[in-house]
C-alpha atoms as a PDB file:
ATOM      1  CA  UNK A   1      -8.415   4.861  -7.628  1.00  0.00           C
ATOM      2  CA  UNK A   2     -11.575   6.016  -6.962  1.00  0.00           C
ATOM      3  CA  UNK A   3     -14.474   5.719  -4.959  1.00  0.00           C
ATOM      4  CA  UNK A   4     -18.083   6.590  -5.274  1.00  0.00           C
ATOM      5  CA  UNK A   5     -19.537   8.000  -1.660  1.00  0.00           C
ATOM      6  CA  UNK A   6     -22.206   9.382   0.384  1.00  0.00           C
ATOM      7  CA  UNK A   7     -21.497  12.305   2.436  1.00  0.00           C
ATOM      8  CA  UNK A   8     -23.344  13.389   5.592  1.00  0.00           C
ATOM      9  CA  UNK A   9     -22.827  15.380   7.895  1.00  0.00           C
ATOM     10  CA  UNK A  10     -24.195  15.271  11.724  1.00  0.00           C
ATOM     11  CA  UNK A  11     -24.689  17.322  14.726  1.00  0.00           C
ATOM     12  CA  UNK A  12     -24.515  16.247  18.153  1.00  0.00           C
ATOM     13  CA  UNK A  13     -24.488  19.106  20.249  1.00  0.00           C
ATOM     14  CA  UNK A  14     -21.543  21.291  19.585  1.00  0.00           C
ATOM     15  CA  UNK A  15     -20.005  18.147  17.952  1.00  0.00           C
ATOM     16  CA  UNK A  16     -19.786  17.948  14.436  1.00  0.00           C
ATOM     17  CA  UNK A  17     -19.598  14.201  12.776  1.00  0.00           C
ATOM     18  CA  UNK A  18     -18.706  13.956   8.966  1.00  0.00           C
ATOM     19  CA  UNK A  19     -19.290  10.066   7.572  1.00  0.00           C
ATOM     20  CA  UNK A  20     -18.661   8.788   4.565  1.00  0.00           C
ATOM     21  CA  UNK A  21     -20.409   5.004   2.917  1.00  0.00           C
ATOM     22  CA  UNK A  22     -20.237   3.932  -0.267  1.00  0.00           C
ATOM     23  CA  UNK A  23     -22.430   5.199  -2.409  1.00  0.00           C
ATOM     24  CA  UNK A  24     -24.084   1.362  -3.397  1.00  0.00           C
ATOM     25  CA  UNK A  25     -25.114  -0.870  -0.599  1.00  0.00           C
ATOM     26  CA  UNK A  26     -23.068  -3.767  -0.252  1.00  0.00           C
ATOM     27  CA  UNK A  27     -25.170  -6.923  -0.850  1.00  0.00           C
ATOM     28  CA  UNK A  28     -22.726  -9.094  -0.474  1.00  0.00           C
ATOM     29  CA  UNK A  29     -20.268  -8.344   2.295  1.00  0.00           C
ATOM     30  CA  UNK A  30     -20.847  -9.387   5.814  1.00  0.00           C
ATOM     31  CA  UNK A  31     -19.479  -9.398   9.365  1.00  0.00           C
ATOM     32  CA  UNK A  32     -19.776 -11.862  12.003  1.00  0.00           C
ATOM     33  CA  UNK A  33     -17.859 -11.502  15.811  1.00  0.00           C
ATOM     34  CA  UNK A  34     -16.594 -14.723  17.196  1.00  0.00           C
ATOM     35  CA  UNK A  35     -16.396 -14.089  20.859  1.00  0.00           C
ATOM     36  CA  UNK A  36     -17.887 -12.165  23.130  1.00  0.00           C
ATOM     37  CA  UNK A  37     -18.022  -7.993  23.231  1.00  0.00           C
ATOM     38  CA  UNK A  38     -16.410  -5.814  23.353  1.00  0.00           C
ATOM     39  CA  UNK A  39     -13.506  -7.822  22.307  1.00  0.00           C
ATOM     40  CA  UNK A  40     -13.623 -10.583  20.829  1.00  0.00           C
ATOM     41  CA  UNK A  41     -11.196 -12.676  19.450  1.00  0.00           C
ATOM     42  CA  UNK A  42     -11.949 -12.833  16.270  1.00  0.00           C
ATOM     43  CA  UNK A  43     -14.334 -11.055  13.516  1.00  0.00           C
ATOM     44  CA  UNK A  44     -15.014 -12.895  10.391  1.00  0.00           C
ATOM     45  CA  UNK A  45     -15.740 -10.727   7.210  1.00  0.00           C
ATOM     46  CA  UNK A  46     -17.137 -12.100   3.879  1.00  0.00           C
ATOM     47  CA  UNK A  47     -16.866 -10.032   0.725  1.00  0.00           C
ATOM     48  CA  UNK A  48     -17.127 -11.056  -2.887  1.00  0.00           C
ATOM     49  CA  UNK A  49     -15.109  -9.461  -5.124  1.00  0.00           C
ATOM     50  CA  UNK A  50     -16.753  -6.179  -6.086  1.00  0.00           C
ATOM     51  CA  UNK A  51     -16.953  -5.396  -2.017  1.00  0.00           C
ATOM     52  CA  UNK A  52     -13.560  -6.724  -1.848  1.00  0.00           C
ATOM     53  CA  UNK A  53     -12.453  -3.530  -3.797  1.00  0.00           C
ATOM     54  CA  UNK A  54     -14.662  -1.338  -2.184  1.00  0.00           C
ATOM     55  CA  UNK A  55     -13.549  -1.873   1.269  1.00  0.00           C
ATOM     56  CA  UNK A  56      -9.721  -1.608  -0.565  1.00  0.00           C
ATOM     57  CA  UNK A  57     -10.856   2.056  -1.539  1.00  0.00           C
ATOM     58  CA  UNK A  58     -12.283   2.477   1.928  1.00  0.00           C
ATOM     59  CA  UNK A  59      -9.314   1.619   3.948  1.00  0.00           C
ATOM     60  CA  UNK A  60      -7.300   4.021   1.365  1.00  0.00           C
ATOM     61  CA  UNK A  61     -10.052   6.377   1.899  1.00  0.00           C
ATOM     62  CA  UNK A  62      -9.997   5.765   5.983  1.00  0.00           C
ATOM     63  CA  UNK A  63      -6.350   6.218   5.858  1.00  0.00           C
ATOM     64  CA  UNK A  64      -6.227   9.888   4.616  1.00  0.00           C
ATOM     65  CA  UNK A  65      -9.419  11.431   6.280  1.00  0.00           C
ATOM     66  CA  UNK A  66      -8.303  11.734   9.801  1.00  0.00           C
ATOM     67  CA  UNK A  67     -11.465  13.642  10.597  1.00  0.00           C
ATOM     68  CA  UNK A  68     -13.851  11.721   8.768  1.00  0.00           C
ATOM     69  CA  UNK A  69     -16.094   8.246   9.640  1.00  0.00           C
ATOM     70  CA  UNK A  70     -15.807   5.578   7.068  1.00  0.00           C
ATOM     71  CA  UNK A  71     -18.575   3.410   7.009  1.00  0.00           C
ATOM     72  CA  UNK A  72     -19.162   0.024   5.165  1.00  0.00           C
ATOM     73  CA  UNK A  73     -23.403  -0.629   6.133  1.00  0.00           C
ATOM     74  CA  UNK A  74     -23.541  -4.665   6.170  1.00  0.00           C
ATOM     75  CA  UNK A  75     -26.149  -5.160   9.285  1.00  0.00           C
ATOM     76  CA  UNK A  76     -28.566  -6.722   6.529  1.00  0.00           C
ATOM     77  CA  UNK A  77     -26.650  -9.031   4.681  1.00  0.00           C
ATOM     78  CA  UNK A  78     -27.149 -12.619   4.473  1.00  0.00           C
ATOM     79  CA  UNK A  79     -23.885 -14.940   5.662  1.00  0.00           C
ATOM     80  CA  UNK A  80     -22.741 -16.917   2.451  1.00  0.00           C
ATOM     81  CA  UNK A  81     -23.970 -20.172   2.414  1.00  0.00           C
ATOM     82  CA  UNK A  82     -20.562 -22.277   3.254  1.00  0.00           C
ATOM     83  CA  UNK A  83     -20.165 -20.290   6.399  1.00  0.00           C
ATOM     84  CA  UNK A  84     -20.942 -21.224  10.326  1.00  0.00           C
ATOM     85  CA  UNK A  85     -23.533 -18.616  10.238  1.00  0.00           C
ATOM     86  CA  UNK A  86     -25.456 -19.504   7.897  1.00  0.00           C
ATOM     87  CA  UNK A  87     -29.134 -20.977   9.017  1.00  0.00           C
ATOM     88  CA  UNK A  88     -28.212 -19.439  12.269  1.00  0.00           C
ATOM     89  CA  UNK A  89     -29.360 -16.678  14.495  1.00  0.00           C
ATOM     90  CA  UNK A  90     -26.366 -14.591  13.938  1.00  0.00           C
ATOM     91  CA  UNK A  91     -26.772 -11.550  12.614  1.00  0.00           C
ATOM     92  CA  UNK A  92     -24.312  -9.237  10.532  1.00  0.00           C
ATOM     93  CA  UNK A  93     -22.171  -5.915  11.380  1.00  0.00           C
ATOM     94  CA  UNK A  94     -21.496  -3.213  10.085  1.00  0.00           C
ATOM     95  CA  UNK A  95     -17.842  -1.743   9.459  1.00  0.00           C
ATOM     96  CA  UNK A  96     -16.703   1.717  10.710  1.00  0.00           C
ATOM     97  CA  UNK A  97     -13.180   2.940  10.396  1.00  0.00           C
ATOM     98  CA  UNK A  98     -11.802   6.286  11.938  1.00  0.00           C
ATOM     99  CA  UNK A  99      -8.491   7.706  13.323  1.00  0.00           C
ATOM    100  CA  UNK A 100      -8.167   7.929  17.196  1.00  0.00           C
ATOM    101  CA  UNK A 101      -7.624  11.463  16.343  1.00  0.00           C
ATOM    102  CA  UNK A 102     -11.530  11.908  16.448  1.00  0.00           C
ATOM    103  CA  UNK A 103     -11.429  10.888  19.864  1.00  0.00           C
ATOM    104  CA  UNK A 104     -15.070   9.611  19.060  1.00  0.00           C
ATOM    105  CA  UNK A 105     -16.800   7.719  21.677  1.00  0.00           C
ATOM    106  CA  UNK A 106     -18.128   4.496  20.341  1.00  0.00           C
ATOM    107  CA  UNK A 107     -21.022   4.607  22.141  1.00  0.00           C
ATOM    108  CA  UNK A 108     -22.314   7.867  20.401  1.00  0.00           C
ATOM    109  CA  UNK A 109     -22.075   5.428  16.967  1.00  0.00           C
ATOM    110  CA  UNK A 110     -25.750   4.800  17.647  1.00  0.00           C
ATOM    111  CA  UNK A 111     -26.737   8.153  17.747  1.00  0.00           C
ATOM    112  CA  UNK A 112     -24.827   9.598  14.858  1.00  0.00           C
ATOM    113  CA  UNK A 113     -26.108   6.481  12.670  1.00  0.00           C
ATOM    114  CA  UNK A 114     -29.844   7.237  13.385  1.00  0.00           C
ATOM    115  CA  UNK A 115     -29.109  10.725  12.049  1.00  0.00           C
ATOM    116  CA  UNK A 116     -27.381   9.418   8.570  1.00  0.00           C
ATOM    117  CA  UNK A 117     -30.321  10.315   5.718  1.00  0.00           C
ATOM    118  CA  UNK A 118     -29.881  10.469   1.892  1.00  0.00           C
ATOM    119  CA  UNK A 119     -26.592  11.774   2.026  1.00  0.00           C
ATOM    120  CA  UNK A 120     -24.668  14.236  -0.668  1.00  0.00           C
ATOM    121  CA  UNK A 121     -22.793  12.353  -3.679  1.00  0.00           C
ATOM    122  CA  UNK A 122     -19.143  12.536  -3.848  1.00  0.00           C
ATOM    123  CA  UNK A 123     -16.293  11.177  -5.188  1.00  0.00           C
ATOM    124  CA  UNK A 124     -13.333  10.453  -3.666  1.00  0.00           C
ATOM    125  CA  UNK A 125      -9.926  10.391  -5.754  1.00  0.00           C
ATOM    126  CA  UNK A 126      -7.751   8.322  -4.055  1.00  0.00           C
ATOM    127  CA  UNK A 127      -3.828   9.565  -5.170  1.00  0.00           C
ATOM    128  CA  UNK A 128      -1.405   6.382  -5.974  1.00  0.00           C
ATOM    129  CA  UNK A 129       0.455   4.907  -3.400  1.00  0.00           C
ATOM    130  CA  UNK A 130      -1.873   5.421  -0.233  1.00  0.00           C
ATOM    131  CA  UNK A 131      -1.775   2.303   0.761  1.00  0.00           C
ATOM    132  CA  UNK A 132       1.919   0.237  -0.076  1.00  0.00           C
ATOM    133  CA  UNK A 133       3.083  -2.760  -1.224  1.00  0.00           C
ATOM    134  CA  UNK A 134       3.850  -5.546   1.245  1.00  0.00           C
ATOM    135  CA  UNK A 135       7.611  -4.796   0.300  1.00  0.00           C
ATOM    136  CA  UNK A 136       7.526  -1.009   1.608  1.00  0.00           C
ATOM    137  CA  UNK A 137       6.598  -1.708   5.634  1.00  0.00           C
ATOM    138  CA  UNK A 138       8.577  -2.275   7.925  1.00  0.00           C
ATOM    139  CA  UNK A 139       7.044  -5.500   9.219  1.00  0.00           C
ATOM    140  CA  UNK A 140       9.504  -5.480  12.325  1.00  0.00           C
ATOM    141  CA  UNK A 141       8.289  -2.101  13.335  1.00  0.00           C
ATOM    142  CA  UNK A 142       5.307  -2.993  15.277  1.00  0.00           C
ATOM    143  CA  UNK A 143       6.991  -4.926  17.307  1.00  0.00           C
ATOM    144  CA  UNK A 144       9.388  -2.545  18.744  1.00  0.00           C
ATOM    145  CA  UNK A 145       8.105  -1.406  22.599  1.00  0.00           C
ATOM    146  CA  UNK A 146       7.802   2.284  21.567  1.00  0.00           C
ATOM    147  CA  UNK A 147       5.899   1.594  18.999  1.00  0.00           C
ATOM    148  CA  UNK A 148       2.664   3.803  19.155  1.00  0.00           C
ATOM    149  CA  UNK A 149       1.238   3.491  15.733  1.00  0.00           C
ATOM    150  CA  UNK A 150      -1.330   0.617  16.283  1.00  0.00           C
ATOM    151  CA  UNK A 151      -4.835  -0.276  15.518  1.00  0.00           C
ATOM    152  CA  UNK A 152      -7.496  -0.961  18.109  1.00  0.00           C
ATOM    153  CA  UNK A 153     -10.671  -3.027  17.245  1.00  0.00           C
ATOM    154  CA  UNK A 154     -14.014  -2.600  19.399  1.00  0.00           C
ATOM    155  CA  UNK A 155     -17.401  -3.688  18.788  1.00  0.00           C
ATOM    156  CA  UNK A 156     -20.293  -1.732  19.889  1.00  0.00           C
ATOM    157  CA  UNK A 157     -24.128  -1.874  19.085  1.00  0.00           C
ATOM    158  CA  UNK A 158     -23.366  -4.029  15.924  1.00  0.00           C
ATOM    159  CA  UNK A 159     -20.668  -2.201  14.731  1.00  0.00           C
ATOM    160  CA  UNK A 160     -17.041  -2.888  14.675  1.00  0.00           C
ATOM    161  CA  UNK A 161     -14.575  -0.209  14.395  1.00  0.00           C
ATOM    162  CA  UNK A 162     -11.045  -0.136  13.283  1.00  0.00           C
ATOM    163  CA  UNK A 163      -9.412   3.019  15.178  1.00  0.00           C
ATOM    164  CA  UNK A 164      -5.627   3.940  14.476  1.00  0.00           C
ATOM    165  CA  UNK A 165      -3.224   6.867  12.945  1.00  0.00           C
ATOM    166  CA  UNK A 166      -2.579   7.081   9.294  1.00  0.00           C
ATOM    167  CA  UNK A 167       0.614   5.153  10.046  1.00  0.00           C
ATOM    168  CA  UNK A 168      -1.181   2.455  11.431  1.00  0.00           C
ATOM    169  CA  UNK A 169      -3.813   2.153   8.626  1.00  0.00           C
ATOM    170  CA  UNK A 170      -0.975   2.395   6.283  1.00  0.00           C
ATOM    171  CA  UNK A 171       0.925  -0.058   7.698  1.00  0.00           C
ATOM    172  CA  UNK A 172      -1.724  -2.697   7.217  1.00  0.00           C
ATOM    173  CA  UNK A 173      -2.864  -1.420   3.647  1.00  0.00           C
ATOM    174  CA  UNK A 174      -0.642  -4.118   1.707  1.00  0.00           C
ATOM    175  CA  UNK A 175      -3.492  -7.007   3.095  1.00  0.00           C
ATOM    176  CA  UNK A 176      -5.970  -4.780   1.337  1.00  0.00           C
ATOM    177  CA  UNK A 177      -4.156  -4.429  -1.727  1.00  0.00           C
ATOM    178  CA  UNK A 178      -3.607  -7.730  -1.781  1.00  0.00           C
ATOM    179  CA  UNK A 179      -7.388  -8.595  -1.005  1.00  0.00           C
ATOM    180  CA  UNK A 180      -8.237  -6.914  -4.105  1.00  0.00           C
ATOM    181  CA  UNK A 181      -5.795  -7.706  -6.661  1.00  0.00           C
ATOM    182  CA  UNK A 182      -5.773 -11.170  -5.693  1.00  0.00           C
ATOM    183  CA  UNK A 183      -2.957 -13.447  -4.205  1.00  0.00           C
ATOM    184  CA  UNK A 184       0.470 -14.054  -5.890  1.00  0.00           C
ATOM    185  CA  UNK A 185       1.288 -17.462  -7.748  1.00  0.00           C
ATOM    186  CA  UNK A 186       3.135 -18.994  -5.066  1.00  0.00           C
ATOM    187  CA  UNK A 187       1.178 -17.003  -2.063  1.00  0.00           C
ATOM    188  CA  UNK A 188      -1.042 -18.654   0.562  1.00  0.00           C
ATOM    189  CA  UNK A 189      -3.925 -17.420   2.210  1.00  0.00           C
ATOM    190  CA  UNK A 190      -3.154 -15.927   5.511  1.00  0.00           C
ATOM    191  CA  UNK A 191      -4.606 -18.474   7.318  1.00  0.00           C
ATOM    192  CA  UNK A 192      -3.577 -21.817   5.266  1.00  0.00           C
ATOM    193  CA  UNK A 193      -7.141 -22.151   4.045  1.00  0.00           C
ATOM    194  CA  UNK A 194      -7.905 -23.345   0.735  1.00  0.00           C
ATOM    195  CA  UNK A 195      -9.768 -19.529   0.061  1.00  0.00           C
ATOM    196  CA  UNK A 196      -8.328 -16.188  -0.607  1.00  0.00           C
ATOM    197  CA  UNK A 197      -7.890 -14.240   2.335  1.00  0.00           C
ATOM    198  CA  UNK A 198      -6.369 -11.379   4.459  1.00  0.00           C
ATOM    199  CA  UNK A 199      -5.932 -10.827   8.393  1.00  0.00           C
ATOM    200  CA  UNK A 200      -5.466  -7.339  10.091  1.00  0.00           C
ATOM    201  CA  UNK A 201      -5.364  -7.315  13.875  1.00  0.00           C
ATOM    202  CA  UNK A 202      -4.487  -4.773  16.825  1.00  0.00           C
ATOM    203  CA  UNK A 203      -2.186  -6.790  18.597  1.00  0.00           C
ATOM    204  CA  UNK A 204       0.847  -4.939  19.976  1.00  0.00           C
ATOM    205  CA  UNK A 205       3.838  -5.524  22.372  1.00  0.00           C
ATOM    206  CA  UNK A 206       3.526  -5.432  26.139  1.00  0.00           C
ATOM    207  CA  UNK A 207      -0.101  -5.069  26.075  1.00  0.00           C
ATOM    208  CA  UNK A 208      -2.632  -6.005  28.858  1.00  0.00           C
ATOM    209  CA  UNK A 209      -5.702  -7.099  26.897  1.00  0.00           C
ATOM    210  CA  UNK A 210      -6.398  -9.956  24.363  1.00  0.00           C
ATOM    211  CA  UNK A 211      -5.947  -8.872  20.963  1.00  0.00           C
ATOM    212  CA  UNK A 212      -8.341  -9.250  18.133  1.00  0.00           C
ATOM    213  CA  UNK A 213      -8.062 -10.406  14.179  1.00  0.00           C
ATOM    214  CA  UNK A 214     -10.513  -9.592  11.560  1.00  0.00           C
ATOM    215  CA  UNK A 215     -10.317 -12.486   8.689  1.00  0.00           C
ATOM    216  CA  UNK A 216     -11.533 -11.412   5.498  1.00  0.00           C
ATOM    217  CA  UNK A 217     -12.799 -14.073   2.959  1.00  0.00           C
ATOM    218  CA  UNK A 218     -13.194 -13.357  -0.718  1.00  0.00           C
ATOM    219  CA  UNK A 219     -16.110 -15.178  -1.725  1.00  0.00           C
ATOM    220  CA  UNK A 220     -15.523 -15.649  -5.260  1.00  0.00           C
ATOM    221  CA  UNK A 221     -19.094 -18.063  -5.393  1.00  0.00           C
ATOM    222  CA  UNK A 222     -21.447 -15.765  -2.828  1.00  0.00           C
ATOM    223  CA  UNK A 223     -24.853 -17.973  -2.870  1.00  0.00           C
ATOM    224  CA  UNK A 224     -26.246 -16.353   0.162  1.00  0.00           C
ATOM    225  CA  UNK A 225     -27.286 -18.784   3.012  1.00  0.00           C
ATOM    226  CA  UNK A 226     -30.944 -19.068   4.882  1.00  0.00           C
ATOM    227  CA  UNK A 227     -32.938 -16.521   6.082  1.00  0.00           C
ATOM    228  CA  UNK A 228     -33.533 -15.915   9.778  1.00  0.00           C
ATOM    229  CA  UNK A 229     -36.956 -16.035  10.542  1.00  0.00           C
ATOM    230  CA  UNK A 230     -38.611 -12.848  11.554  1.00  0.00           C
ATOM    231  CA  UNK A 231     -40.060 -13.801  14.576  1.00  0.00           C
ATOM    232  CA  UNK A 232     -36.755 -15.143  16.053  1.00  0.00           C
ATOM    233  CA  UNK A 233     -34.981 -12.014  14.769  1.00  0.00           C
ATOM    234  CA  UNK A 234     -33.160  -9.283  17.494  1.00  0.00           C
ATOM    235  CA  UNK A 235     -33.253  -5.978  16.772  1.00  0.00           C
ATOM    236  CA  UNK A 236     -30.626  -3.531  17.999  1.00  0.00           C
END
């Protein structure tokens, strides 16, 4: 597998942030909270296919660069037109994934993004196997009490970020899989909807916080909903 990125990197103060995007904007892939911040309950994603397999590559990519940002830009897409959003005031997110390893403050997101220019083409090879097969976890694992490998999902100045070890993005790379190859014959989506689907979430045992669940949609049929009108638009 392969995928086709940007590469910059950025200096703040003695830090050094690398980030990766894809090197095509993503027309048609967008991200909604429902809730409020910084955690809310639930984040709804919308890709059709083609972004479907993007953000595949990018979680594979995610899960072996432990000191790299990957981001998936989305702040200026238009909700599909089925969705609660559409006609609305909301307003799309973007997508950053990165391993706590970083020990990046969120907040600095703004800072670092405001920076990003042209950036350097590269592309990534992705080796088989980075992500498994729904067979190959151990789906019992996550529940055990000294379990450490989780995610953790965070909004902050439209952005939501997926932070977790390469165990932890691993562990949750079958829903991507199967969010680009498409569900089996006899497989339901994950939420009983009539729509093919995938959740990943950052709920763990013994925790004193409400966890959160990011629902991606494929959109097979992406007719892009209405416009919000400039003058009632928020920048941020």
């Amino acid at each position: 597998m392969r995928l086709r990125t940007l590469v910059d990197e950025v200096r703040l103060g003695p830090a050094v942030y690398r980030v990766l995007r894809p090197y095509r904007p993503l027309p048609r892939a967008a991200l909604f909270p429902a809730g409020g911040e910084p955690r809310p309950h639930c984040l709804l994603m919308y890709a059709d296919r083609t972004a479907a397999a993007v953000l595949h590559a990018a979680w594979a990519l995610a899960t072996i660069s432990p000191r790299s940002l990957v981001c998936l830009p989305m702040r200026a897409a238009r909700p599909p037109a089925h969705t609660p959003f559409a006609g609305s005031e909301a307003m799309s997110y973007d997508l950053v994934l990165l391993h706590h390893r970083l020990q990046f403050p969120l907040s600095r997101w703004k800072q670092v993004r405001a920076r990003l220019r042209g950036g350097t083409p590269h592309t990534a090879v992705l080796p088989p196997g980075v992500l498994p097969g729904y067979e190959e976890i151990d789906h019992d694992a996550r529940g055990y009490a000294g379990q450490r490998d989780h995610l953790r999902i965070e909004l902050s100045g439209r952005t939501a970020f997926v932070v977790g070890s390469t165990v932890a993005f691993r562990q949750w790379g079958h829903c991507l899989r199967r969010l680009a190859t498409g569900p089996g014959p006899d497989e339901a989506s994950s939420c009983g909807a009539p729509h093919h689907c995938v959740s990943v979430d950052d709920w763990r045992p013994r925790q004193d916080r409400d966890w959160t669940d990011l629902h991606i949609e494929v959109v097979a049929d992406w007719r892009p909903g209405a416009v919000l009108p400039a003058a009632n638009a928020v920048r941020r």
